[in-house]
Protein backbone atom coordinates (compact mmCIF):
# COMPACT_ATOMS: atom_id res chain seq x y z
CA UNK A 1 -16.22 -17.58 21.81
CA UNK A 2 -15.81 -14.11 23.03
CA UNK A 3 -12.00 -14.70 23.07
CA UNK A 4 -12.03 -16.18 19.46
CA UNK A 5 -13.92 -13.03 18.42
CA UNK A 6 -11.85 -10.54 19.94
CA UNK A 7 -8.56 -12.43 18.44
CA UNK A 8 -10.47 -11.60 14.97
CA UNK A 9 -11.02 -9.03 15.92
CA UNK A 10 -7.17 -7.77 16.24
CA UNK A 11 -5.93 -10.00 13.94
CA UNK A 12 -8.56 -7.70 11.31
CA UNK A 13 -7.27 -4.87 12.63
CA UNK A 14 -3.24 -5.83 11.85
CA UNK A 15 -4.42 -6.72 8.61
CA UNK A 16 -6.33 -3.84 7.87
CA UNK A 17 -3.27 -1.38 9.22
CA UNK A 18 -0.85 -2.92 6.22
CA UNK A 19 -3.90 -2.15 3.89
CA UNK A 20 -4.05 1.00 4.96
CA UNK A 21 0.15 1.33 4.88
CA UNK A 22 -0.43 0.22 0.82
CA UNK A 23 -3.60 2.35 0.05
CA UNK A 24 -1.79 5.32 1.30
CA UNK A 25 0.86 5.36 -0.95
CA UNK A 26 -1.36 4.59 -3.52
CA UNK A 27 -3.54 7.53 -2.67
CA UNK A 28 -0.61 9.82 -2.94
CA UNK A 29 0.42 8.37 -6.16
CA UNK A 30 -3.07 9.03 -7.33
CA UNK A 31 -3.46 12.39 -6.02
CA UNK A 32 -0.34 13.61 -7.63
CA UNK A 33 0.17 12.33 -10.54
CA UNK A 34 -3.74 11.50 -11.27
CA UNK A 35 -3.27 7.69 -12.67
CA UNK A 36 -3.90 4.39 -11.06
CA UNK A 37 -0.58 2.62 -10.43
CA UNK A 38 -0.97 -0.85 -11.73
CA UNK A 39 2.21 -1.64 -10.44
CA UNK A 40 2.20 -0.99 -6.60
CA UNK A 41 1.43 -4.19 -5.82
CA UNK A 42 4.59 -5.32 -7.32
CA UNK A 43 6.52 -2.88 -5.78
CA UNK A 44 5.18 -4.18 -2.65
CA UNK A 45 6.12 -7.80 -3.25
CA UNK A 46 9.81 -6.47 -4.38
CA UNK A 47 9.60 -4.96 -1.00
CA UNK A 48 9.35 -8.55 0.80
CA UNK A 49 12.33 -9.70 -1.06
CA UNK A 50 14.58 -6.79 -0.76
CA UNK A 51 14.11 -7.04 3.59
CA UNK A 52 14.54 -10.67 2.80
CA UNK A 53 17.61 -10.48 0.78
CA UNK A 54 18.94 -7.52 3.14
CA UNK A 55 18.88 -10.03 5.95
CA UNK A 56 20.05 -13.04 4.45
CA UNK A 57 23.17 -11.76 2.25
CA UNK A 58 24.14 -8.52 4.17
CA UNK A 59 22.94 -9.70 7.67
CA UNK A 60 21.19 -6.83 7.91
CA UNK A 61 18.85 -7.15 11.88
CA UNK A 62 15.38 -7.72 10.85
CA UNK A 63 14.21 -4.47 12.21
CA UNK A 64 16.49 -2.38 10.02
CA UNK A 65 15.81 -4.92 6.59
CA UNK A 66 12.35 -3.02 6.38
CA UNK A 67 14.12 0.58 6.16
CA UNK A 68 16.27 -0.81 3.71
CA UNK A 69 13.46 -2.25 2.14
CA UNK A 70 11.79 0.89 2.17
CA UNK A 71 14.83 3.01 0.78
CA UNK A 72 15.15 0.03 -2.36
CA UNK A 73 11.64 -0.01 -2.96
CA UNK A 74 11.94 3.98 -3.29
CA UNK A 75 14.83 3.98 -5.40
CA UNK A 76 13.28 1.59 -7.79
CA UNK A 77 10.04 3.73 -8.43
CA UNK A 78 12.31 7.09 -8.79
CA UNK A 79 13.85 5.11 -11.35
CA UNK A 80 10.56 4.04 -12.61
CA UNK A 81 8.92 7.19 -12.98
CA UNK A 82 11.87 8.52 -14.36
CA UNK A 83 12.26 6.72 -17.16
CA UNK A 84 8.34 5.61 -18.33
CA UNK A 85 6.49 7.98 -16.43
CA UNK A 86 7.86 11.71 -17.73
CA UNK A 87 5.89 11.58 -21.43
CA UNK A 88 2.93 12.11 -18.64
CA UNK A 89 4.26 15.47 -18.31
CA UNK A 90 4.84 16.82 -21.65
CA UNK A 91 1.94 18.71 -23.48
CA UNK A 92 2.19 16.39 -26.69
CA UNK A 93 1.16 13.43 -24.83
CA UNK A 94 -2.58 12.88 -26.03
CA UNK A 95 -4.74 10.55 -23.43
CA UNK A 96 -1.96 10.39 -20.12
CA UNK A 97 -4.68 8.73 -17.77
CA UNK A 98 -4.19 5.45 -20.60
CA UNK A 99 -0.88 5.93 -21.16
CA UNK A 100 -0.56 5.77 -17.69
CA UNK A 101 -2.65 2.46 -17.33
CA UNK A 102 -0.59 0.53 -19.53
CA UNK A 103 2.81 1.53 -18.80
CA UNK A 104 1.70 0.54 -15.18
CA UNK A 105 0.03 -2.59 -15.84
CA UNK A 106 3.02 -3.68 -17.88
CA UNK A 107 5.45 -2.92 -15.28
CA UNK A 108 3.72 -4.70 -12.84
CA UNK A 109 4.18 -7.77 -15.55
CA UNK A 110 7.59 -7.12 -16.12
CA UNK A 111 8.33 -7.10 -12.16
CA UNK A 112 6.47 -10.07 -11.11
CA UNK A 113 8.09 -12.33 -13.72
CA UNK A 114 11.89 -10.89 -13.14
CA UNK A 115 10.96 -12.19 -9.47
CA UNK A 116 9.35 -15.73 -10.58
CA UNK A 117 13.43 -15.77 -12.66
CA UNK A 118 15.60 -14.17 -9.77
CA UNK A 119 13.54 -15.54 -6.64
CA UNK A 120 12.14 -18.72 -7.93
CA UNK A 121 8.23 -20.01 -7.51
CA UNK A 122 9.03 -21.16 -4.29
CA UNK A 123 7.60 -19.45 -0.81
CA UNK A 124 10.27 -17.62 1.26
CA UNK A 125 10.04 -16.45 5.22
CA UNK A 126 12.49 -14.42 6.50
CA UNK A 127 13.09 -15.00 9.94
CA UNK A 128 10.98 -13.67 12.80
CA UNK A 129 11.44 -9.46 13.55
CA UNK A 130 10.38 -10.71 17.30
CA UNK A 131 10.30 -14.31 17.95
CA UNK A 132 7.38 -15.42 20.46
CA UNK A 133 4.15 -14.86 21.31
CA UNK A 134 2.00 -12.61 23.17
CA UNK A 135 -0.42 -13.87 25.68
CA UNK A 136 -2.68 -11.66 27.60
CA UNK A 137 -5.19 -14.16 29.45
CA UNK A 138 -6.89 -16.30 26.89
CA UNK A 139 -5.40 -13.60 23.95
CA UNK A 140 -2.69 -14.60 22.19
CA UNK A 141 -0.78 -13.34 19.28
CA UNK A 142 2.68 -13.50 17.54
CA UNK A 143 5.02 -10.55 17.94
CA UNK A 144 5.87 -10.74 14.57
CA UNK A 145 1.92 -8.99 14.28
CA UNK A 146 2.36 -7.21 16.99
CA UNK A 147 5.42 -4.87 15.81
CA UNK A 148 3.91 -5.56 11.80
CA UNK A 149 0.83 -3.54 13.69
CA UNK A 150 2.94 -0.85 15.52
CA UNK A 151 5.73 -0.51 12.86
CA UNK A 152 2.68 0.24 10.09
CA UNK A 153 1.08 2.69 12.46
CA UNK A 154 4.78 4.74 13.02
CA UNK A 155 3.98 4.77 8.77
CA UNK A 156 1.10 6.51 9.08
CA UNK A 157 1.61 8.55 11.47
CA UNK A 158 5.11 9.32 9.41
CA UNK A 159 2.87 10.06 6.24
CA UNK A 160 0.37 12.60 7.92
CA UNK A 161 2.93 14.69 9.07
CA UNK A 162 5.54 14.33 6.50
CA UNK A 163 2.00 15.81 4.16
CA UNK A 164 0.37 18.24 6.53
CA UNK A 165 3.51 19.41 8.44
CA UNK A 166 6.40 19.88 6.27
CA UNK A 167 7.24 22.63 3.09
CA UNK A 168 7.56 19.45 1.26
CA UNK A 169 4.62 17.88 2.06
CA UNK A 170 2.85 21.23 1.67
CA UNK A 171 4.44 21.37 -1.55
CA UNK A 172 2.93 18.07 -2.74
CA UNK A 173 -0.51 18.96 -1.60
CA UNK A 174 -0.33 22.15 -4.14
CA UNK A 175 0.29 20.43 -7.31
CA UNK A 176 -2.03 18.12 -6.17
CA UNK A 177 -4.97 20.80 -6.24
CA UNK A 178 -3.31 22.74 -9.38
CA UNK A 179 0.06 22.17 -11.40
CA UNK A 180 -0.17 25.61 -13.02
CA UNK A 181 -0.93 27.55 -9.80
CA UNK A 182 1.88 25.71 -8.32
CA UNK A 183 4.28 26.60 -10.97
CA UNK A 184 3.34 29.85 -10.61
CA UNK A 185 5.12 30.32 -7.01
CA UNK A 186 7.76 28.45 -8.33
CA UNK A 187 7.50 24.86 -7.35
CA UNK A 188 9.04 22.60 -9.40
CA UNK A 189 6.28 20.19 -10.39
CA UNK A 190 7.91 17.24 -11.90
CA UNK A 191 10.53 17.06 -9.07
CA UNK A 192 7.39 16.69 -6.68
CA UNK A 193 5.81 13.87 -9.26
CA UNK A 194 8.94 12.15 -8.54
CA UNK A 195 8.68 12.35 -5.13
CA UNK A 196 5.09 11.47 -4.37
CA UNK A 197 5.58 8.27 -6.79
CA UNK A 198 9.00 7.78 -4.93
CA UNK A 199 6.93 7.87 -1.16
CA UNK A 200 3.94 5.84 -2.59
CA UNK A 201 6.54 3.20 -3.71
CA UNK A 202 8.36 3.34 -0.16
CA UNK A 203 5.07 2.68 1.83
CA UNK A 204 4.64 -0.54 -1.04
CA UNK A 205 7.69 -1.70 0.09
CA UNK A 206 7.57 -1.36 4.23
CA UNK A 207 4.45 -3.52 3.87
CA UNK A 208 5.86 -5.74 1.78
CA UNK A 209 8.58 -6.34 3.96
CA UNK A 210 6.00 -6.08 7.57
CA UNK A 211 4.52 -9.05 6.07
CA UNK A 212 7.43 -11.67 5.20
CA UNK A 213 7.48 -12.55 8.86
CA UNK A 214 3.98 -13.57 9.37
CA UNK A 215 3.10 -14.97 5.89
CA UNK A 216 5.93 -15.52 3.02
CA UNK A 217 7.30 -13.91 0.24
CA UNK A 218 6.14 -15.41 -3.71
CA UNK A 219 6.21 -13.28 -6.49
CA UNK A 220 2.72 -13.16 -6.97
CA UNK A 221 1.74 -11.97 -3.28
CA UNK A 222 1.37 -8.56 -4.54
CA UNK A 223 -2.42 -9.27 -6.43
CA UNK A 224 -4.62 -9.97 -3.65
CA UNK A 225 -3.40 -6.19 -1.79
CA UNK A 226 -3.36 -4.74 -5.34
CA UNK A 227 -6.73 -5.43 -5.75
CA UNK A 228 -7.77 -4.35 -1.88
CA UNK A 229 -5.70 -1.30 -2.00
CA UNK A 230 -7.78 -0.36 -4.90
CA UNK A 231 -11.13 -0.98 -3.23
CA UNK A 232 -9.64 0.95 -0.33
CA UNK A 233 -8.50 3.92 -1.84
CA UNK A 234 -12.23 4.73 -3.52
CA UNK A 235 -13.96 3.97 -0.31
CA UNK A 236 -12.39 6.29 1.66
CA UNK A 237 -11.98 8.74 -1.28
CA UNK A 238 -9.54 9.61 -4.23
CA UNK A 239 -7.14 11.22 -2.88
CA UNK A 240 -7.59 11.24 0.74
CA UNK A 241 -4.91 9.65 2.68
CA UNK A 242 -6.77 9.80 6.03
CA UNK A 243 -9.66 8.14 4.38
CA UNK A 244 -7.54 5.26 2.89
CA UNK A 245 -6.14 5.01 6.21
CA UNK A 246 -9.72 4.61 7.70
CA UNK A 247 -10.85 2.78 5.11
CA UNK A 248 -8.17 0.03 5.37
CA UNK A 249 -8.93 -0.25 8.98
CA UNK A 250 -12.42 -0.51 7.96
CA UNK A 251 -11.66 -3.21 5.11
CA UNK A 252 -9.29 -5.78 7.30
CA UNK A 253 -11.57 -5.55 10.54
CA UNK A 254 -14.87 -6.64 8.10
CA UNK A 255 -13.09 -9.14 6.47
CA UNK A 256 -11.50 -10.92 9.90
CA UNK A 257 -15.18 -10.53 11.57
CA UNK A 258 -16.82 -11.88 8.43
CA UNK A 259 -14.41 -14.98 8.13
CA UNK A 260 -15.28 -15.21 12.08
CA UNK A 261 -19.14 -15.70 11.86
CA UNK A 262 -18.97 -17.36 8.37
CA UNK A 263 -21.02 -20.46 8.75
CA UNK A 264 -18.66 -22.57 6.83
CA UNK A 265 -14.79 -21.92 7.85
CA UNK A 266 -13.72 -24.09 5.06
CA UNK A 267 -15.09 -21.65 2.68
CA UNK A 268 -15.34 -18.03 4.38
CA UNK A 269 -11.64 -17.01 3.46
CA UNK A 270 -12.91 -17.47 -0.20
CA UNK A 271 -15.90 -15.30 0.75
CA UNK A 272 -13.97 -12.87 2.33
CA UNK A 273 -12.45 -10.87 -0.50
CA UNK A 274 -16.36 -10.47 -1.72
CA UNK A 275 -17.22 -9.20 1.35
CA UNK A 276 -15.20 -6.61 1.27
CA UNK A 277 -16.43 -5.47 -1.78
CA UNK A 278 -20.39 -5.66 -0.89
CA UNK A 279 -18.50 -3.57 2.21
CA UNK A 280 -17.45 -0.49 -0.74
CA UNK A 281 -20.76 -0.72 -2.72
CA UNK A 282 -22.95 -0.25 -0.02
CA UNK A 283 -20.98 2.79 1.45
CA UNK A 284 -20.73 4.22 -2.73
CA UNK A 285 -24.65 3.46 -2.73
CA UNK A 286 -24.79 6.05 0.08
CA UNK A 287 -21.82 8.33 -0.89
CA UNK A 288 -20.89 7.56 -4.19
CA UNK A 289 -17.26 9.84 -3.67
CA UNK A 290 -16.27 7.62 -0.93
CA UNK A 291 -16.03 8.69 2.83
CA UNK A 292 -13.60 11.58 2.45
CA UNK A 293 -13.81 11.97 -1.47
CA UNK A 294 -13.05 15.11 -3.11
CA UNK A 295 -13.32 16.25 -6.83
CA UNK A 296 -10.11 15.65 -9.01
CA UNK A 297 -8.90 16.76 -12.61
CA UNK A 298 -7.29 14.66 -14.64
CA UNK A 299 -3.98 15.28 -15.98
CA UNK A 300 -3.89 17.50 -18.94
């Protein structure tokens, strides 16, 4: 039992290191541009296909498909943003936080059935990144988690200090706390909406294509994260990339562990997703900005 457990246990905490790869770009999305990007979840399904697609047509290593998928996945949210997202930034636009919920949502539409036409309903698996298993006495788990695991923590780590350690990332965190101010020591704000949507799409996609190995690709794989991610990103705190990051942690070790000592296993994976969510009202109950939540202004 203590075995079983402890497998949970890591299997939660793979999980919840994904989450916390998709919250994260989220977060920055959000703390940028201030709107909720209905369409990352798509963006993180296109992900899984591009790594797929990069290995099966180009035969592209498995390894490199999810930089490739990562560079795509960027690529398509530059051209995203640039084309539906820019009326955000002009003065004339009246109400930008709806504007920017329904271009979203219907984007995230638009991509998941262009992938039910191109891709097909069918499941697809693209091949393993690290065939095999690990066994450590009565542990055992497939690589394919293992480097999913480590490959989403060289993300985060890659995110931190890409934000707190660079003039770019330094750059992003000032129009995140004031556009004007930033303007005024001349940083080009819209180039820097770009590239926060641009990242957040990028860390989309790397998960996307982390997670084609152990589970397989459809074109409606991107709701159930969507919906997490969201969770995620208030519980540790609008804006705060090292709370989503704890927070997704948080999220995929609660739901393994629940789904462990559910009475019923037929139904706890049902349950789980609930769970969760009792998880992010008690913690709101307590701290109603999250765990690392700090004021933001909407777009004006």
């Amino acid at each position: 039992m203590s075995n079983y457990l402890l497998i949970q246990a890591l299997n939660g905490l793979v999980i919840g290191v994904i989450y916390a790869v998709i919250a994260a770009g989220l977060t920055v999305i959000f703390s940028i541009l201030k709107i909720v990007n209905f369409a990352h979840g798509e963006v993180y399904m296109m992900g899984g296909y591009f790594a797929y697609f990069a290995i099966a047509l180009a035969g592209i290593p498995p390894l490199a498909a999810v930089l490739v998928a990562m560079a795509t996945a960027f690529l398509l949210s530059v051209v995203v943003e640039r084309a539906l997202l820019t009326p955000l930034y002009s003065p004339t636009t009246e109400r930008k936080g709806d504007y920017g919920i329904l271009i979203t949502f219907g984007i995230s539409i638009f991509l998941r059935n262009i992938a039910l036409i191109i891709y097909g309903p069918y499941p697809l698996r693209p091949p393993s990144f690290w065939p095999g298993v690990l066994v450590i006495g009565g542990l055992i788990m497939t690589w394919d988690r293992v480097f999913a695991a480590g490959a989403g923590i060289a993300m985060l780590v890659g995110l931190l200090w890409f934000m707190n350690r660079t003039i770019w990332g330094e750059a992003l965190n000032a129009v995140s706390q004031s556009r004007e101010s930033a303007a005024i020591v001349g940083i080009n704000d819209q180039r820097f909406y770009m590239l926060a949507f641009g990242l957040g799409g990028a860390l989309a996609g790397g998960a996307g294509a982390l997670v084609g190995p152990i589970y397989s690709l459809s074109p409606s794989m991107g709701l159930l994260p969507d919906t997490q991610a969201f969770a995620i990103v208030i519980l540790g705190g609008m804006g705060s990339v090292g709370g989503s990051i704890i927070a997704g942690l948080m999220i995929g070790l609660c739901e393994s562990m629940f789904v462990a000592v559910f009475p019923d296993p037929s139904r706890s994976l049902t349950y789980a997703q609930a769970f969760s969510l009792l998880v992010l009202m008690v913690v709101l109950l307590v701290r109603p900005t999250g765990l690392f939540g700090r004021v933001h202004t909407a777009m004006e």
